[in-house]
C-alpha atoms as a PDB file:
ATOM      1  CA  UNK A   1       3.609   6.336   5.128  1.00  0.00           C
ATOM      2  CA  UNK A   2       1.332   3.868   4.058  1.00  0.00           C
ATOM      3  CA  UNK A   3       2.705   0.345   4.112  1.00  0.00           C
ATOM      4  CA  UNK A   4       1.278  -3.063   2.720  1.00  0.00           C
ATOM      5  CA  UNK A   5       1.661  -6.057   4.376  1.00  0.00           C
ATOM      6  CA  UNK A   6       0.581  -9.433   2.638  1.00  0.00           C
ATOM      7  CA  UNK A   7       0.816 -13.119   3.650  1.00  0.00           C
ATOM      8  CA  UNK A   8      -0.700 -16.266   2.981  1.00  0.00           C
ATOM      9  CA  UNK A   9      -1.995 -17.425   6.923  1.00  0.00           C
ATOM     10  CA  UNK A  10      -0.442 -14.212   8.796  1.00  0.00           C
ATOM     11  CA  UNK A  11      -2.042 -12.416  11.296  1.00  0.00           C
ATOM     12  CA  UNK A  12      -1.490  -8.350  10.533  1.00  0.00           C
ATOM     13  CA  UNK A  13       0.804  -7.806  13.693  1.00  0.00           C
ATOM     14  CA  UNK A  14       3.364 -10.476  12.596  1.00  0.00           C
ATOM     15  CA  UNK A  15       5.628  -8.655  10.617  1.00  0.00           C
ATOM     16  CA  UNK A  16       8.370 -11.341  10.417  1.00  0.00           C
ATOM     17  CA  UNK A  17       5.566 -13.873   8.580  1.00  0.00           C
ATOM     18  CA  UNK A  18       4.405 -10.991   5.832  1.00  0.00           C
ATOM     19  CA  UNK A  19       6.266  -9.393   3.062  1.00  0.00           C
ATOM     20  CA  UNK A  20       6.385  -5.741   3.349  1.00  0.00           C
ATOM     21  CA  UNK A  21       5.590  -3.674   0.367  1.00  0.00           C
ATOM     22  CA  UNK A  22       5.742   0.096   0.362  1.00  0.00           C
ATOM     23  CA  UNK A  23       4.330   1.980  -3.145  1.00  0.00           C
ATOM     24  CA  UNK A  24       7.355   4.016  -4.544  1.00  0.00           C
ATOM     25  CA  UNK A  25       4.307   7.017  -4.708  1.00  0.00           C
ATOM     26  CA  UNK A  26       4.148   7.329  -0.801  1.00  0.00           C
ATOM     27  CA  UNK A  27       7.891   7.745  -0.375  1.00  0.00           C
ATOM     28  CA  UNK A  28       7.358  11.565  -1.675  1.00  0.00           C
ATOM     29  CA  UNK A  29       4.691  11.830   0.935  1.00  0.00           C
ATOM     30  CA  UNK A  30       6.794  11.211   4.041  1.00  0.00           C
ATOM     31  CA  UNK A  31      10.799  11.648   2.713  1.00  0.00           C
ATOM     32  CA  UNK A  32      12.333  14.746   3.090  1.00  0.00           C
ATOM     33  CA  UNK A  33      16.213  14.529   2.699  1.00  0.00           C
ATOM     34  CA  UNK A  34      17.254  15.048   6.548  1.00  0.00           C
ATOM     35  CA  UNK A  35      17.766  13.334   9.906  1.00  0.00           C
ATOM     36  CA  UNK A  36      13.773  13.160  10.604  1.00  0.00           C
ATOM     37  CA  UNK A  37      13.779  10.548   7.784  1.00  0.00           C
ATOM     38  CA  UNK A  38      15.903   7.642   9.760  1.00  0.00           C
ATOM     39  CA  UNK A  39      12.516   5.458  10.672  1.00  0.00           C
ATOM     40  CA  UNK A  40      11.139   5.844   7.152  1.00  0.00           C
ATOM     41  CA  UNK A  41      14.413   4.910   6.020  1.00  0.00           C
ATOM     42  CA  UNK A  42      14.523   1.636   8.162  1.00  0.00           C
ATOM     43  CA  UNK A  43      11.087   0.679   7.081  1.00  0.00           C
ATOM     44  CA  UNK A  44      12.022   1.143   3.596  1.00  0.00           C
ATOM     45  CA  UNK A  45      15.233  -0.994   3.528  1.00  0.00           C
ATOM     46  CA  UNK A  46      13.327  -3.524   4.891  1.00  0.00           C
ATOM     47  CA  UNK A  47      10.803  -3.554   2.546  1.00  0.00           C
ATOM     48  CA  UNK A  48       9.841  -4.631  -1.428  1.00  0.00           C
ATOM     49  CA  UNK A  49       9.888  -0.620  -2.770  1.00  0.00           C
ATOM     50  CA  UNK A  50       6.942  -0.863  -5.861  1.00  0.00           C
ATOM     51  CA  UNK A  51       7.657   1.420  -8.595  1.00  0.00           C
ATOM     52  CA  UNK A  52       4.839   3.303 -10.313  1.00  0.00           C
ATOM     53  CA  UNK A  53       4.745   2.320 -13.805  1.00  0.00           C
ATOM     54  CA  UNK A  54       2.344   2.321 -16.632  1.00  0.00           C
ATOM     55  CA  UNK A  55       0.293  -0.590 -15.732  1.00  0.00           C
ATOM     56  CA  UNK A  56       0.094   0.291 -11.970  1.00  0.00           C
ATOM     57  CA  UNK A  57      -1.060   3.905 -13.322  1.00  0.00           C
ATOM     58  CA  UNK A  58      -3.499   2.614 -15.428  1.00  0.00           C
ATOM     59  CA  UNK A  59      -5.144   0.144 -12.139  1.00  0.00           C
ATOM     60  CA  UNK A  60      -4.482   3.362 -10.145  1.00  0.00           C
ATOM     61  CA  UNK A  61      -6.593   5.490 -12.111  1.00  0.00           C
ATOM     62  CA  UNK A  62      -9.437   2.767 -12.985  1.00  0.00           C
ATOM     63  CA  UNK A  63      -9.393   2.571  -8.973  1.00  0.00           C
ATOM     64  CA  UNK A  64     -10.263   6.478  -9.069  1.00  0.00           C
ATOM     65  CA  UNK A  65     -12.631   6.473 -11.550  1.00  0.00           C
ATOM     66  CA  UNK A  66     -14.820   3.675 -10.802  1.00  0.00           C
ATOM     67  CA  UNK A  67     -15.380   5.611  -6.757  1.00  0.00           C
ATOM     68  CA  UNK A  68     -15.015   9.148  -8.130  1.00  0.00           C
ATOM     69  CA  UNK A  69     -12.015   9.830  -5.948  1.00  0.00           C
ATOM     70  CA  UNK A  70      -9.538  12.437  -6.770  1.00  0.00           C
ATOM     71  CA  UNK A  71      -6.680  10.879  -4.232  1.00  0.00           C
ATOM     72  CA  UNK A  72      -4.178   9.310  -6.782  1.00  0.00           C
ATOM     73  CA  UNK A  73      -1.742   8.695  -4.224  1.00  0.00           C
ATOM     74  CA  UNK A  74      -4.160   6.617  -2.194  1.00  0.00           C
ATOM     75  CA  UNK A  75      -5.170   4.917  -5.343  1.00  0.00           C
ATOM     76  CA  UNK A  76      -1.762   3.474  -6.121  1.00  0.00           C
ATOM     77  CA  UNK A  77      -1.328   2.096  -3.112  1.00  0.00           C
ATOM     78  CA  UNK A  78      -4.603   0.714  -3.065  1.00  0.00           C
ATOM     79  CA  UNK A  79      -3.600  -0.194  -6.284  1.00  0.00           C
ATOM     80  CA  UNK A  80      -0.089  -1.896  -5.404  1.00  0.00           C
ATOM     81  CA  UNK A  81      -2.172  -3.859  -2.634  1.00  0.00           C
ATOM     82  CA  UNK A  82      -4.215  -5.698  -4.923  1.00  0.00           C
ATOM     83  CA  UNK A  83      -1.289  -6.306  -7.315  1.00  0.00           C
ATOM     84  CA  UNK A  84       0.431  -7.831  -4.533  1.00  0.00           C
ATOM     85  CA  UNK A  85      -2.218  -9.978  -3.613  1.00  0.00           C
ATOM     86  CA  UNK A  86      -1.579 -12.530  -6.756  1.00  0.00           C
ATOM     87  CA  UNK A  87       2.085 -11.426  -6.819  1.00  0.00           C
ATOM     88  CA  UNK A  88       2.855 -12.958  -3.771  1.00  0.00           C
ATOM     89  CA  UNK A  89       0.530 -15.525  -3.777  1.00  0.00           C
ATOM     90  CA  UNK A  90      -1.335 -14.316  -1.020  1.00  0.00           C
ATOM     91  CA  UNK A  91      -4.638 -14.555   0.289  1.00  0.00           C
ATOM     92  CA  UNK A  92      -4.807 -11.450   2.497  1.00  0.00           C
ATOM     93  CA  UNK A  93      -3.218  -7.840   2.724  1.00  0.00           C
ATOM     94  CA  UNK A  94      -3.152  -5.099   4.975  1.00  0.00           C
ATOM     95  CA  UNK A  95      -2.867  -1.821   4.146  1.00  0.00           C
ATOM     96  CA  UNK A  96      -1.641   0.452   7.249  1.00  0.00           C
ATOM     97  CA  UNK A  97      -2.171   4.225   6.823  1.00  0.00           C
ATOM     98  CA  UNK A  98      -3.337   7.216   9.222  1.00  0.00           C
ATOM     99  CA  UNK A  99      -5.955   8.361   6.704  1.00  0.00           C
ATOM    100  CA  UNK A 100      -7.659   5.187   5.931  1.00  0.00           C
ATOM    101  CA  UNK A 101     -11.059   6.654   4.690  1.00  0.00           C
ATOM    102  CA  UNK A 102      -9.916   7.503   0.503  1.00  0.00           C
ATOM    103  CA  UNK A 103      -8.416   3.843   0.354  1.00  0.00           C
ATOM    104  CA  UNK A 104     -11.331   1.794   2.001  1.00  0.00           C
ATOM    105  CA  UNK A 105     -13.398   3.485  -0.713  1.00  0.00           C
ATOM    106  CA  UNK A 106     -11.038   3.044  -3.638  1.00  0.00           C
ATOM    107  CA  UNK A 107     -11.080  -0.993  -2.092  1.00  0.00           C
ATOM    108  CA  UNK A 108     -14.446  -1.523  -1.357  1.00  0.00           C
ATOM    109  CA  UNK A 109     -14.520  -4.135  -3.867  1.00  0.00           C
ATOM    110  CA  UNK A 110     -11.149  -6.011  -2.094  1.00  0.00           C
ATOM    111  CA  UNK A 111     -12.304  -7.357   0.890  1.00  0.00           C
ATOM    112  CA  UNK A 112      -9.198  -9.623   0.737  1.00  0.00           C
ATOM    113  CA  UNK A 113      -7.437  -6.125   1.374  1.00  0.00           C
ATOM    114  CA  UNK A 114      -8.063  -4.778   4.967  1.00  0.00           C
ATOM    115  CA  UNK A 115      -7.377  -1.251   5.769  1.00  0.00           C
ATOM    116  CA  UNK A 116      -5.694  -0.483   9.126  1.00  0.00           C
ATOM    117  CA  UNK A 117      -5.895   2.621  10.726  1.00  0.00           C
ATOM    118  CA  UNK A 118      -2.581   3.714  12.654  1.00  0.00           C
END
């Protein structure tokens, strides 16, 4: 599940200095109603849960249009990352995910956001 982690001077391992934001989108990706969810479920409880509304859809799908992308999960959480940037106040965020490559392309022009492979 792809989780964003923001902070003003944090380093990207310090969980306890960065807010936590996971996009309501990914939650679909990874939950599926039985025991196997318990560590998604931890994550989430501790975390700022984003829901997908109009105005993140409309960033989402500007995101996929201007690199041509067709991933519209990746692009509201690439979406949600830059939101949370100026939401929070923060000066960098970082995106973990195990397929990195369709977000560092719908970021390229965030270099405030870093993608993390996991």
């Amino acid at each position: 599940m792809p989780a964003i982690s923001c902070g003003v001077r944090a380093r990207p391992w310090s969980a306890s200095r960065l807010d936590v934001v996971v996009p309501a989108v990914t939650i679909a990706e990874v939950a599926r109603g039985g025991p196997g969810d318990a560590k998604v479920n931890r994550v989430i409880k501790a975390s700022d849960v984003v829901a997908a509304d109009e105005a993140m859809a409309r960033r989402a799908g500007a995101l996929l249009g201007r690199a041509r992308s067709r991933a519209t999960v990746d692009a509201f959480v690439a979406a949600t990352a830059a939101a949370a940037l100026s939401r929070l106040g923060a000066s960098r965020c970082f995106v973990l995910s195990s397929g990195p490559g369709d977000l560092e392309a719908l970021l390229t022009d965030k270099p405030e956001v870093q993608v993390i492979h996991v």
